[in-house]
Every structure is written in C-alpha cells, then in structure tokens.
PDB file of N, CA and C in Angstrom:
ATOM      1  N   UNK A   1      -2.429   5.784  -6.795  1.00  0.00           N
ATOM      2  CA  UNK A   1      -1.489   5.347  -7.816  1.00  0.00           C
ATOM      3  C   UNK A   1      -1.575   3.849  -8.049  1.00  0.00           C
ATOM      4  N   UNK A   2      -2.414   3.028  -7.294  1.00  0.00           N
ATOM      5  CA  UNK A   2      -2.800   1.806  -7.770  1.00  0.00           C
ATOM      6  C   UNK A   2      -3.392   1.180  -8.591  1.00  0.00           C
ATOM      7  N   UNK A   3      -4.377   2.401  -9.859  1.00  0.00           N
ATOM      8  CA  UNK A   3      -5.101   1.833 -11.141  1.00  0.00           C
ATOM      9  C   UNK A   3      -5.022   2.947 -11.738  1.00  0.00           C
ATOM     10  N   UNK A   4      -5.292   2.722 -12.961  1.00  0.00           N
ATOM     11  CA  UNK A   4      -5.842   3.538 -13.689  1.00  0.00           C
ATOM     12  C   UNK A   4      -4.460   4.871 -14.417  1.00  0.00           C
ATOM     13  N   UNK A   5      -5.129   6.466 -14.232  1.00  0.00           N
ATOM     14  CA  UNK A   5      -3.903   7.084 -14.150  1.00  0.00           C
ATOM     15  C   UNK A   5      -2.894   7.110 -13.364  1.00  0.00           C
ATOM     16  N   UNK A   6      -3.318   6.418 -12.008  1.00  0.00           N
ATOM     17  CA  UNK A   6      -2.090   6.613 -11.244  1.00  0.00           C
ATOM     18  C   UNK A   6      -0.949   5.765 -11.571  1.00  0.00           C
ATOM     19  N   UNK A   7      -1.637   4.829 -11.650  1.00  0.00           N
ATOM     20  CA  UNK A   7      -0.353   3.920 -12.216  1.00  0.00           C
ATOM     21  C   UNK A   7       0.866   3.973 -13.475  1.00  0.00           C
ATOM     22  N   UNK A   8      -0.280   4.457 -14.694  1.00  0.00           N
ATOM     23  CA  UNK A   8       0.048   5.147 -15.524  1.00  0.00           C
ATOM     24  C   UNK A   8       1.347   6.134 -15.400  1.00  0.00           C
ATOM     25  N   UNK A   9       0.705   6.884 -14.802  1.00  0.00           N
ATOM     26  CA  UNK A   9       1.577   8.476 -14.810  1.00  0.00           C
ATOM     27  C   UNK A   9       3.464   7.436 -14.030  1.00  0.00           C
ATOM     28  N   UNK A  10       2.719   6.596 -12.619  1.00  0.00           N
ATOM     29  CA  UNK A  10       3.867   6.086 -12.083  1.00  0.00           C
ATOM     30  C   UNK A  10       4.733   5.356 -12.506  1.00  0.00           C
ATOM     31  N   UNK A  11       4.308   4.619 -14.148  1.00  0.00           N
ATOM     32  CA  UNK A  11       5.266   3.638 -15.026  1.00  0.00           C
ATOM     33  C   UNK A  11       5.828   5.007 -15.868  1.00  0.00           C
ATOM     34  N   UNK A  12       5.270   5.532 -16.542  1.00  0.00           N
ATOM     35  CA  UNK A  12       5.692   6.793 -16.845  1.00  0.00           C
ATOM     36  C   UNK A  12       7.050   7.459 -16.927  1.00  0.00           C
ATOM     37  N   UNK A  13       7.014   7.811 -15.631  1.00  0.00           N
ATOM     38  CA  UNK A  13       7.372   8.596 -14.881  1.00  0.00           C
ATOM     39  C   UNK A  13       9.163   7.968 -14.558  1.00  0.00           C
ATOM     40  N   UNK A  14       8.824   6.598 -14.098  1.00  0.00           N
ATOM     41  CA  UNK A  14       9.925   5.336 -13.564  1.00  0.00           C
ATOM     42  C   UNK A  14      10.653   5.161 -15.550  1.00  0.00           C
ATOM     43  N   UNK A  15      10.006   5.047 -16.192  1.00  0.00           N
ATOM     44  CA  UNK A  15      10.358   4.920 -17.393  1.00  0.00           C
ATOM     45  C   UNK A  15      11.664   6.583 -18.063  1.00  0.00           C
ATOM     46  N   UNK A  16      11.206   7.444 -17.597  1.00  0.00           N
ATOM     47  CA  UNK A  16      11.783   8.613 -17.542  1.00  0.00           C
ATOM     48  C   UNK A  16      13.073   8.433 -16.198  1.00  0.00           C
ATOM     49  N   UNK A  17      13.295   7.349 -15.496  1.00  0.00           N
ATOM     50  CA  UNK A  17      14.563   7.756 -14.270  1.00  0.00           C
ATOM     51  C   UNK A  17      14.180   8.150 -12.781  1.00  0.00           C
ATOM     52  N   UNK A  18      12.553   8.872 -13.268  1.00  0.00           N
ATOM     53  CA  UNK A  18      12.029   9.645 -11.596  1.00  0.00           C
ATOM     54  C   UNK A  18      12.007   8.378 -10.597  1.00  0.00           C
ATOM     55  N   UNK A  19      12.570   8.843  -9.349  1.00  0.00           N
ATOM     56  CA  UNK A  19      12.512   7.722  -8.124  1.00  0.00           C
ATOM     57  C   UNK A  19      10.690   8.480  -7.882  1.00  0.00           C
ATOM     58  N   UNK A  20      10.153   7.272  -7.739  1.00  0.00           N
ATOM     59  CA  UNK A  20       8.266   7.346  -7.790  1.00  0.00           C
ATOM     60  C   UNK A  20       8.177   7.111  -6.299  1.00  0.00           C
ATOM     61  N   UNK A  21       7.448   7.770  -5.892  1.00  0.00           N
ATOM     62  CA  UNK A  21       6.586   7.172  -4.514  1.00  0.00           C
ATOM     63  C   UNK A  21       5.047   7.406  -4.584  1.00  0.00           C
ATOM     64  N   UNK A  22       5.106   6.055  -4.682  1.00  0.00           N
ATOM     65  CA  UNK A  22       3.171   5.730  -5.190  1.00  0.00           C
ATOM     66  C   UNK A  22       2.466   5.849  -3.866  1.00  0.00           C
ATOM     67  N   UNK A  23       1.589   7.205  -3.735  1.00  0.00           N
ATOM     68  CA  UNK A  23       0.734   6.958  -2.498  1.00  0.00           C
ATOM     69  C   UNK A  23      -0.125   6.496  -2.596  1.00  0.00           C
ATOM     70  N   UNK A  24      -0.820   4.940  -1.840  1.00  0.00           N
ATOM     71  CA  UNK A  24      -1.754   4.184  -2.066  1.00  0.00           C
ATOM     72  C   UNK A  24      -2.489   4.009  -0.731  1.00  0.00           C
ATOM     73  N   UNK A  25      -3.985   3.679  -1.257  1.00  0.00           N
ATOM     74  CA  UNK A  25      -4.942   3.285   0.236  1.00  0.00           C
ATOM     75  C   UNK A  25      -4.671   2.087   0.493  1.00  0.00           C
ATOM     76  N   UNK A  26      -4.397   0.764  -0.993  1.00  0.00           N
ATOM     77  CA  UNK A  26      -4.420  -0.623  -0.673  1.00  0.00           C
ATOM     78  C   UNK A  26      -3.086  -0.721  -1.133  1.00  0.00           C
ATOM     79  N   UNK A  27      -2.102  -0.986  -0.208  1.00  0.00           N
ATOM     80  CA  UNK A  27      -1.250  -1.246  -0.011  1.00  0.00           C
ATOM     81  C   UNK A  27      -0.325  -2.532  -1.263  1.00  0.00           C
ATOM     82  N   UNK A  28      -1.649  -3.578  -0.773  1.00  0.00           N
ATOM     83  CA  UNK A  28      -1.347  -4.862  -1.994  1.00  0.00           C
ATOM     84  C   UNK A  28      -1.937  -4.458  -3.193  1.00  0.00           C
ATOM     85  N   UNK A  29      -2.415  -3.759  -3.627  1.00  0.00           N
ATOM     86  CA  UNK A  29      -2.608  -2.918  -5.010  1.00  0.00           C
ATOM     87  C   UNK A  29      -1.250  -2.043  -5.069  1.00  0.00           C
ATOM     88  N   UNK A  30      -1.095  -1.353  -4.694  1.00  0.00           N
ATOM     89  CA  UNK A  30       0.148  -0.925  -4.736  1.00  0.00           C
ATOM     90  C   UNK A  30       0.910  -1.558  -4.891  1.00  0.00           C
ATOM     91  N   UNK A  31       1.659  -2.349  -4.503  1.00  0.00           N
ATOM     92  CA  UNK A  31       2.626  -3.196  -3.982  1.00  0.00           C
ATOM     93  C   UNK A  31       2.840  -4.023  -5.927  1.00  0.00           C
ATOM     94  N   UNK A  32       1.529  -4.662  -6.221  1.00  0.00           N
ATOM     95  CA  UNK A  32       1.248  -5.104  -7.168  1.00  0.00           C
ATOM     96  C   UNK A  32       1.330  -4.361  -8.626  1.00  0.00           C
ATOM     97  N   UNK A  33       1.190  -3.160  -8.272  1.00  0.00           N
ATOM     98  CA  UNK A  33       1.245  -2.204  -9.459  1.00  0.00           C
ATOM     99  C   UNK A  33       3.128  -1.969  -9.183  1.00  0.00           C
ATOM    100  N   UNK A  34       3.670  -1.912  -8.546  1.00  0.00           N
ATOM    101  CA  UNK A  34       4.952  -1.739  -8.018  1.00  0.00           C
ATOM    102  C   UNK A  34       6.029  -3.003  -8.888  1.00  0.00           C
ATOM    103  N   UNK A  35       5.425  -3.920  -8.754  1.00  0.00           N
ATOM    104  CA  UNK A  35       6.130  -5.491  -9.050  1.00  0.00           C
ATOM    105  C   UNK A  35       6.308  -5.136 -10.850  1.00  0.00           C
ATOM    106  N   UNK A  36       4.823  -4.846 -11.360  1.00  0.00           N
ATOM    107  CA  UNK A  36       4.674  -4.965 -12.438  1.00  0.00           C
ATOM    108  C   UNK A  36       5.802  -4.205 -12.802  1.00  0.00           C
ATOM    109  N   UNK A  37       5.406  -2.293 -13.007  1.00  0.00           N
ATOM    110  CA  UNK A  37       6.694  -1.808 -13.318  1.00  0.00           C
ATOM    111  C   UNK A  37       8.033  -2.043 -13.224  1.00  0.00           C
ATOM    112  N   UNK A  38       8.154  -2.879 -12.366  1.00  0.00           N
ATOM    113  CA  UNK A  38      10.145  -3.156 -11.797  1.00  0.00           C
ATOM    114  C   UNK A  38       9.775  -4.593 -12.657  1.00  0.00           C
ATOM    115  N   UNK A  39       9.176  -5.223 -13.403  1.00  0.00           N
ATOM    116  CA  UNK A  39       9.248  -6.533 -14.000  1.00  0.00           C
ATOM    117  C   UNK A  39       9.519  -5.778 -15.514  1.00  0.00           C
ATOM    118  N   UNK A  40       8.729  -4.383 -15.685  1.00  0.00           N
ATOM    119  CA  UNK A  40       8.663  -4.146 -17.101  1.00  0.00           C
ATOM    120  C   UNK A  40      10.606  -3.205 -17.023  1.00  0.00           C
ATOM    121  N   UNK A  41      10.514  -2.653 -16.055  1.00  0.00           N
ATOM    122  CA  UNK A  41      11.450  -1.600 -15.974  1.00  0.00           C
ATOM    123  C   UNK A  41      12.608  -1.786 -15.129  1.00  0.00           C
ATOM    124  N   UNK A  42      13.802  -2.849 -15.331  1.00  0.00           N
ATOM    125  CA  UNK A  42      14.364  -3.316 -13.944  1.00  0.00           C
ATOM    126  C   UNK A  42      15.105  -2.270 -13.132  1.00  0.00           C
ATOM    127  N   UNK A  43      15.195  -0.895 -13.637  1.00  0.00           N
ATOM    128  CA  UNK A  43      15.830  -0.110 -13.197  1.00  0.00           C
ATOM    129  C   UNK A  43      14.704   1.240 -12.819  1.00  0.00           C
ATOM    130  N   UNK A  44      13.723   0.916 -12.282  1.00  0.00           N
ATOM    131  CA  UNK A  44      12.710   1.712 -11.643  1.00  0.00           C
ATOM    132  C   UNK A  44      12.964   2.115 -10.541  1.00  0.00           C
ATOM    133  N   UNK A  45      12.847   2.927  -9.735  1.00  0.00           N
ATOM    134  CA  UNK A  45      12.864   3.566  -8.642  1.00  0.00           C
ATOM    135  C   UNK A  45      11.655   3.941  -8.219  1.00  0.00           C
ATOM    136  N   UNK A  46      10.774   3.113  -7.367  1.00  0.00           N
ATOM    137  CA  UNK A  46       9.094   2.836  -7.727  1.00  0.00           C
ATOM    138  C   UNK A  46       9.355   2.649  -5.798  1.00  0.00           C
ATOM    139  N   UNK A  47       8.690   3.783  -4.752  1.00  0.00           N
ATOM    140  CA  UNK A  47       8.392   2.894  -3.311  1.00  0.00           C
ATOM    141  C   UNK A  47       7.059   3.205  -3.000  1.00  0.00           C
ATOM    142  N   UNK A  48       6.507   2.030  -2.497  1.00  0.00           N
ATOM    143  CA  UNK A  48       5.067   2.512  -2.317  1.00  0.00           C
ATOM    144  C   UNK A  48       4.622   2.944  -0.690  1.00  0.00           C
ATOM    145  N   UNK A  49       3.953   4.031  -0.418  1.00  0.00           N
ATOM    146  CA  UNK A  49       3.886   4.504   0.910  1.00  0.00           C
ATOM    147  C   UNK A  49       2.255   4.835   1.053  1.00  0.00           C
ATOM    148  N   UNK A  50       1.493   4.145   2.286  1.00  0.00           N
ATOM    149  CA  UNK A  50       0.272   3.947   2.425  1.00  0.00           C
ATOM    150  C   UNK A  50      -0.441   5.937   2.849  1.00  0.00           C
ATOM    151  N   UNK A  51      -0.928   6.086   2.150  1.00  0.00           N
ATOM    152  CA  UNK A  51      -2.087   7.171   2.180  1.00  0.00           C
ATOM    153  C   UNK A  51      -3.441   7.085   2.097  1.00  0.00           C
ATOM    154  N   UNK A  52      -4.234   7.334   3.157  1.00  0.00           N
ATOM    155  CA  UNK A  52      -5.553   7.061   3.084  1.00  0.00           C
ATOM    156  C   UNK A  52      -6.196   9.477   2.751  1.00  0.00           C
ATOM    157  N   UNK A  53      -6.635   9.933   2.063  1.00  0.00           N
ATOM    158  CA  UNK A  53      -6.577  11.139   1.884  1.00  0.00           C
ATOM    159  C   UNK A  53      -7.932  11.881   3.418  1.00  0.00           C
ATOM    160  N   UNK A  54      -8.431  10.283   3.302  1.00  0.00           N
ATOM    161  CA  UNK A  54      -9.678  10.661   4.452  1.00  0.00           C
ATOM    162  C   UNK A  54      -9.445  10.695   5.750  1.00  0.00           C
ATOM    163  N   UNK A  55      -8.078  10.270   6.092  1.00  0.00           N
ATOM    164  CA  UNK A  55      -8.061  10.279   7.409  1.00  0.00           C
ATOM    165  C   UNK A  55      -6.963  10.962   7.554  1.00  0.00           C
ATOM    166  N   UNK A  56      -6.944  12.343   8.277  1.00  0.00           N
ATOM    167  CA  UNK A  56      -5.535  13.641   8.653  1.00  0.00           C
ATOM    168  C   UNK A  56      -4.786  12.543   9.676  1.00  0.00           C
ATOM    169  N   UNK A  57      -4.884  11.221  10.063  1.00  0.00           N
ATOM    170  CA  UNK A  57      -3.637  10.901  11.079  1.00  0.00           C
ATOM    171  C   UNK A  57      -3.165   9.789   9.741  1.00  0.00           C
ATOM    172  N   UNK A  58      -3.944   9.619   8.838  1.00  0.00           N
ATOM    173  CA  UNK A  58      -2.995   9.111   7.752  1.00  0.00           C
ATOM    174  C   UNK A  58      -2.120   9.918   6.786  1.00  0.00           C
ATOM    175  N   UNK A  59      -2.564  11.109   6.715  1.00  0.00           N
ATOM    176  CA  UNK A  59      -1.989  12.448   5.915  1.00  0.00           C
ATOM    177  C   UNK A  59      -0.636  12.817   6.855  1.00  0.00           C
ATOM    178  N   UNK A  60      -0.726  12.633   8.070  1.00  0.00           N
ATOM    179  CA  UNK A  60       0.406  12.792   8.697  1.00  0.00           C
ATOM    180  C   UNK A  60       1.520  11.634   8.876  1.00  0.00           C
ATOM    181  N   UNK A  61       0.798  10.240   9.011  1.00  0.00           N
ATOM    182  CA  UNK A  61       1.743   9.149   8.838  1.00  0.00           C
ATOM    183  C   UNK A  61       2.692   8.883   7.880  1.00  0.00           C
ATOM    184  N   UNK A  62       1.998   9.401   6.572  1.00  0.00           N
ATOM    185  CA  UNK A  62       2.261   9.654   5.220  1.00  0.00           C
ATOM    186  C   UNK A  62       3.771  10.334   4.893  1.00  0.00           C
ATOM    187  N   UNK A  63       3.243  11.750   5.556  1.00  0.00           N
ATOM    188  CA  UNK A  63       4.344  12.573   5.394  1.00  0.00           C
ATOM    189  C   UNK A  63       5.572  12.650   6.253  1.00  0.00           C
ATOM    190  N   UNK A  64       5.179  11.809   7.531  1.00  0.00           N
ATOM    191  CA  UNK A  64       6.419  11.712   8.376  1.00  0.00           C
ATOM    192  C   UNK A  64       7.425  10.452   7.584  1.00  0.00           C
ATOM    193  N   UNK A  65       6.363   9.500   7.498  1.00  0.00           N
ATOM    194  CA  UNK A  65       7.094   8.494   6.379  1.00  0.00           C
ATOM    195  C   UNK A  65       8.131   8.702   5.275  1.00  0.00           C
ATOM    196  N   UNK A  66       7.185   9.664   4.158  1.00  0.00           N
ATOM    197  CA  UNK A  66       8.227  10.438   3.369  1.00  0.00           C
ATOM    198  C   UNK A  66       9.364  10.987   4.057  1.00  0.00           C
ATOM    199  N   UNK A  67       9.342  11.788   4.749  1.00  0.00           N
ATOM    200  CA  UNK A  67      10.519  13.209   5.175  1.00  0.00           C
ATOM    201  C   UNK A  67      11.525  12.125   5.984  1.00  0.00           C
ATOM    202  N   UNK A  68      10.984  10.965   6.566  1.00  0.00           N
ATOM    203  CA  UNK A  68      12.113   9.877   6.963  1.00  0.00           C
ATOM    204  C   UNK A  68      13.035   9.911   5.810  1.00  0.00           C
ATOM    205  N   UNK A  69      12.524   9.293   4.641  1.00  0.00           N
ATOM    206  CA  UNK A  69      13.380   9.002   3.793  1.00  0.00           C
ATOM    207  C   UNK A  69      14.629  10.014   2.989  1.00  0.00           C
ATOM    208  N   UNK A  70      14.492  11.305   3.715  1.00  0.00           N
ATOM    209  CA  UNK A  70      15.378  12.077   3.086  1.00  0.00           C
ATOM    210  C   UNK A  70      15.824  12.067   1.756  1.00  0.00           C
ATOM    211  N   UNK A  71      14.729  12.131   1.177  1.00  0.00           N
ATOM    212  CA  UNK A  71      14.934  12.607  -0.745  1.00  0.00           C
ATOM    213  C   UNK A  71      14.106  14.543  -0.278  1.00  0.00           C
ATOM    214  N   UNK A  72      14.145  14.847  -1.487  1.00  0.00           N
ATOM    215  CA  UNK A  72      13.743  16.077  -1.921  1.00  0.00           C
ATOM    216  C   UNK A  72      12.092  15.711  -2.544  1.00  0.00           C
ATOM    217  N   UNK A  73      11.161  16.816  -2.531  1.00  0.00           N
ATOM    218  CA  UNK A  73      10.227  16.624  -3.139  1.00  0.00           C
ATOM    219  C   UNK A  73      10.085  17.769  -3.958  1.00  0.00           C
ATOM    220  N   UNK A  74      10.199  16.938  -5.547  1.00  0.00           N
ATOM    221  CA  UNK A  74      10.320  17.662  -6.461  1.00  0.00           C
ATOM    222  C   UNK A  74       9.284  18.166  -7.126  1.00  0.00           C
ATOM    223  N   UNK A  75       8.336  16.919  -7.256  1.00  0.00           N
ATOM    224  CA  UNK A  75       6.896  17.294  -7.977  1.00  0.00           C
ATOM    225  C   UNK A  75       6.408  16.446  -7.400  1.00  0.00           C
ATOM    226  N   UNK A  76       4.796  16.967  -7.199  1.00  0.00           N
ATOM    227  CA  UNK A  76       3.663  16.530  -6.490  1.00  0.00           C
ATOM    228  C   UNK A  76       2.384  16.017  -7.689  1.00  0.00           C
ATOM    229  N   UNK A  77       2.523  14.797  -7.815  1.00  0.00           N
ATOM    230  CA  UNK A  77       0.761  14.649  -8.559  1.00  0.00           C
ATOM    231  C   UNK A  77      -0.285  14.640  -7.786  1.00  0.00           C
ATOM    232  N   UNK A  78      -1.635  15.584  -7.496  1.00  0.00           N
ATOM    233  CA  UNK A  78      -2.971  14.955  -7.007  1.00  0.00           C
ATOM    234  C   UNK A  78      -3.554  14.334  -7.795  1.00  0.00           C
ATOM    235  N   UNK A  79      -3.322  12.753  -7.680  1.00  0.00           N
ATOM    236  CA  UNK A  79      -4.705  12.278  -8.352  1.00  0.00           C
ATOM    237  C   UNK A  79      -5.357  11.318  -7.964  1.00  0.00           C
ATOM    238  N   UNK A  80      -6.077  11.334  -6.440  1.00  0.00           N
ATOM    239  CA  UNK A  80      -6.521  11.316  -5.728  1.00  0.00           C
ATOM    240  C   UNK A  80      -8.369  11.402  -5.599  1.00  0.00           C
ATOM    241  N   UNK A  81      -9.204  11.150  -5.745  1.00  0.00           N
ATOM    242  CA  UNK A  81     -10.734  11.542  -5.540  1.00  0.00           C
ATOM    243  C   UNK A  81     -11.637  10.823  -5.532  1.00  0.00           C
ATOM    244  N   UNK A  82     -12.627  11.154  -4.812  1.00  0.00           N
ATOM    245  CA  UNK A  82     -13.754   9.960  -4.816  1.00  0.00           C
ATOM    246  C   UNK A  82     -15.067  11.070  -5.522  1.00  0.00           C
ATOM    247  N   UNK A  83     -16.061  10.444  -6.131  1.00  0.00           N
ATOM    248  CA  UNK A  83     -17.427  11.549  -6.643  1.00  0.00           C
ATOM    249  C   UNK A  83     -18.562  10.257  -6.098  1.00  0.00           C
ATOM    250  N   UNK A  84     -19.600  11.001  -6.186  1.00  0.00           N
ATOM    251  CA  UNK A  84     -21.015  10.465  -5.960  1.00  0.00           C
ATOM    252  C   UNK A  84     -20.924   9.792  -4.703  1.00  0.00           C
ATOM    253  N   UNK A  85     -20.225   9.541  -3.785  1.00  0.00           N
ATOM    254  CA  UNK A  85     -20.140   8.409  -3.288  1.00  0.00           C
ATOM    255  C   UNK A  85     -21.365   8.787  -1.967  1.00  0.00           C
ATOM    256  N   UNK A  86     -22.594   7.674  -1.182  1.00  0.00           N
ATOM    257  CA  UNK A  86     -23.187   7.997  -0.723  1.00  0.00           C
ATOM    258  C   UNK A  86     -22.412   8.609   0.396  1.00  0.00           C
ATOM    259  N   UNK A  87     -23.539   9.914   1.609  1.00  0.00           N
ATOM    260  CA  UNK A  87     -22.785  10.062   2.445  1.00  0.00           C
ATOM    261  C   UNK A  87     -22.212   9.386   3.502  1.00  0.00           C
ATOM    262  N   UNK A  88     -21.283   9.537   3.661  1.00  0.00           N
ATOM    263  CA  UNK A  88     -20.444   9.091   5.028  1.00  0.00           C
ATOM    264  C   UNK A  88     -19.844   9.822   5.838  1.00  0.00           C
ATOM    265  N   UNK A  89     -19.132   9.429   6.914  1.00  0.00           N
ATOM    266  CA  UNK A  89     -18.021  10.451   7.502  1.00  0.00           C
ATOM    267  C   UNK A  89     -17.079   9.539   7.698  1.00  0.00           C
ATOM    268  N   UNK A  90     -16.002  10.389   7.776  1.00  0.00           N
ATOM    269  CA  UNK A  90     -14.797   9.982   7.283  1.00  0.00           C
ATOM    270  C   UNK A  90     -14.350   9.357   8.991  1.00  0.00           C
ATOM    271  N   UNK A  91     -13.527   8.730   9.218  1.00  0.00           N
ATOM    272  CA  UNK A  91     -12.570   8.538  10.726  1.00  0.00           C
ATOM    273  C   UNK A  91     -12.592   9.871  11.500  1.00  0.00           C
ATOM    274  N   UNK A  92     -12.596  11.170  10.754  1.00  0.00           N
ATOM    275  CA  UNK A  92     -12.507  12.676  11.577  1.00  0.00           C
ATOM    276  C   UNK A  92     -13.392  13.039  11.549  1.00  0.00           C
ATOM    277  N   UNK A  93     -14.800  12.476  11.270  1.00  0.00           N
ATOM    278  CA  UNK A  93     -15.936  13.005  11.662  1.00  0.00           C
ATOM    279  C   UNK A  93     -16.486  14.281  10.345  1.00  0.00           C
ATOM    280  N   UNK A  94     -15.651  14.083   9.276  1.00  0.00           N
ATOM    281  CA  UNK A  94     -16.031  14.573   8.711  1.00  0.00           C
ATOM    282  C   UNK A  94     -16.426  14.215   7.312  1.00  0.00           C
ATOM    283  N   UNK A  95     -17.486  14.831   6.213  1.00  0.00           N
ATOM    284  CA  UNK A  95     -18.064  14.387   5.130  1.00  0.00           C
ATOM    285  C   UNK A  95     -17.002  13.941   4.098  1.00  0.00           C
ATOM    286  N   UNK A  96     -17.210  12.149   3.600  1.00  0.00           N
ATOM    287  CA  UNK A  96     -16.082  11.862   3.398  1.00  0.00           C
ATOM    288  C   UNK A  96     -15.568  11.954   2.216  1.00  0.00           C
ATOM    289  N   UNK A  97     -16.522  12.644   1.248  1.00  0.00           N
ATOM    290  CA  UNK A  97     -16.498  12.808   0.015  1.00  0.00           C
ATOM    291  C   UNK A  97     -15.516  14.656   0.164  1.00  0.00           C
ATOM    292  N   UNK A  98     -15.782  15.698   0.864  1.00  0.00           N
ATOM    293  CA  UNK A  98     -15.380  16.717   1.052  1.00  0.00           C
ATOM    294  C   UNK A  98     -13.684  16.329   2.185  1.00  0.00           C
ATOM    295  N   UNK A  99     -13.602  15.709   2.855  1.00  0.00           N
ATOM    296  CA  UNK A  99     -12.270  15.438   3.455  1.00  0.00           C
ATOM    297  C   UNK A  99     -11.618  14.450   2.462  1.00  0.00           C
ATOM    298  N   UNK A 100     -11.984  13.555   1.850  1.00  0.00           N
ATOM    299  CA  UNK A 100     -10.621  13.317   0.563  1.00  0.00           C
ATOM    300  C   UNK A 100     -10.464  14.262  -0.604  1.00  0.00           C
ATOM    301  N   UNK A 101     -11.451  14.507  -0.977  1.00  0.00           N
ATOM    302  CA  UNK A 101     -10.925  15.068  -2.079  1.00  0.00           C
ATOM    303  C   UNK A 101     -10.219  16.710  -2.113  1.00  0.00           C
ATOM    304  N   UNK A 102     -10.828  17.418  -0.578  1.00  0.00           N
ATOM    305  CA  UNK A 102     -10.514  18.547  -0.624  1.00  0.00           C
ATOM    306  C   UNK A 102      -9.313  18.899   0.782  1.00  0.00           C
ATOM    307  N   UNK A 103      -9.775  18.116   2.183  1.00  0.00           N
ATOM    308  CA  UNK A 103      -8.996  18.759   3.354  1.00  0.00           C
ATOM    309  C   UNK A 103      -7.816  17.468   3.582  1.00  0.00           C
ATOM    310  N   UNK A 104      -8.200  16.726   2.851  1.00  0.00           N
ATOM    311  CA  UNK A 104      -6.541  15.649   2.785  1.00  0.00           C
ATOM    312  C   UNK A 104      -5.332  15.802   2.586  1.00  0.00           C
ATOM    313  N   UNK A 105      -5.605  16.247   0.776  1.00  0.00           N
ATOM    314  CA  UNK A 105      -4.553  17.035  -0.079  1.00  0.00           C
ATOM    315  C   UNK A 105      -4.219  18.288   0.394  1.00  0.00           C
ATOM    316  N   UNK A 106      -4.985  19.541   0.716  1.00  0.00           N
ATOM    317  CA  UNK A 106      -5.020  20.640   1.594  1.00  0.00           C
ATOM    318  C   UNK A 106      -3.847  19.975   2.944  1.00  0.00           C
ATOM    319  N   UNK A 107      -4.667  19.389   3.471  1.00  0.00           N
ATOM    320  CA  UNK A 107      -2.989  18.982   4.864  1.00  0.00           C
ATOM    321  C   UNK A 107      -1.884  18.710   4.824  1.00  0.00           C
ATOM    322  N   UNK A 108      -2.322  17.771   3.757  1.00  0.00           N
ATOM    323  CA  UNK A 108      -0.953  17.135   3.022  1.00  0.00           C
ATOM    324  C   UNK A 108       0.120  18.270   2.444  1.00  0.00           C
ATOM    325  N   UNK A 109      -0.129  19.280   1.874  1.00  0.00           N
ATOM    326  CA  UNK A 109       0.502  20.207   1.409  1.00  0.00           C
ATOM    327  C   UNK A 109       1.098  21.261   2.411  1.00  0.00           C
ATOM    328  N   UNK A 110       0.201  21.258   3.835  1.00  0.00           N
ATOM    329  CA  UNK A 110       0.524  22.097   4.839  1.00  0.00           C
ATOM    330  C   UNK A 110       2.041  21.292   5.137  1.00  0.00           C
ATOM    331  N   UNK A 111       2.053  20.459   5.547  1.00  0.00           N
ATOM    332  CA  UNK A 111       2.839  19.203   6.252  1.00  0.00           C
ATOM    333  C   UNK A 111       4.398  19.792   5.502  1.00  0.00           C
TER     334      UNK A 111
END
C-alpha cells in the first residue's frame, strides 16, 4: 500500500470514512504515503502496520499486530506481488517469487 494502487485504493478508501490499515514492507514509504493522505484528508483513519508477504514470521507479526488492535476485519485487499524477479529464497527457505505472492497471503488468511 506504499505506491501505486495501493496507495490509491488507501486514499480512496480514507476519503469514503474506512479506518485503512496500510500493510507495508517499507515502513517509511508507508509512513509517507500515510502523512500525505491525513495532509489531503484531515479526518482519515489511515495506520500503517509492517508486512513483509515473504517471510510467515512476518505474516504472523502482522496479524498478531492487527488482532491487538481490536477493530473488526471487514474487507481484505490483496495487492501484494512480485513477477519476473530473479530466483531467490525467501528467509523460509523458500522460492521467493512463489512464497509472496502465493503462501504469504494463503497464511495470512489462515491466521
């Protein structure tokens, strides 16, 4: 939710009343996309909470984070993904192009 559509959908969204929680990898991208909206929107409800999709002990940090905060989760956006990217493995040892885009969101939803 730090460029592009995510951000988008998250001014959006804050523009409509929704309390937003922007899941971001870079935190100060976030943070920054966060400022903007509450500068355009002073009555945004915009928190940003760090998600990395490649690493399952960040998918879990994530969601313990959330469920701290005791709101409801009403609607879920994935928009989330990496393509082409050469191979790697992820922190879990696994292919890192196939653990973000597919067993991140997958955990995340178990959680």
């Amino acid at each position: 939710a730090s460029s592009g559509i995510g951000a988008e959908t998250t001014r959006v969204l804050a523009l409509r009343g929704v309390h937003v929680f922007m899941a971001v990898r870079n935190m100060a991208a976030g943070t920054d996309v966060k400022d903007a909206i509450v500068k355009e929107i002073p009555t945004a409800k915009v928190d940003v909470l760090e998600l990395d999709l490649s690493s399952l002990a960040s998918v879990r940090k994530f969601a313990s984070d959330f469920t701290t905060k005791g709101l409801p989760l009403n609607i879920l956006i994935n928009n989330a993904g990496i393509m082409a990217s050469p191979f790697m493995l992820s922190k879990d040892n696994i292919e890192l192009q196939f653990a973000t885009n597919h067993l991140g969101s997958l955990h995340l939803h178990m959680l």
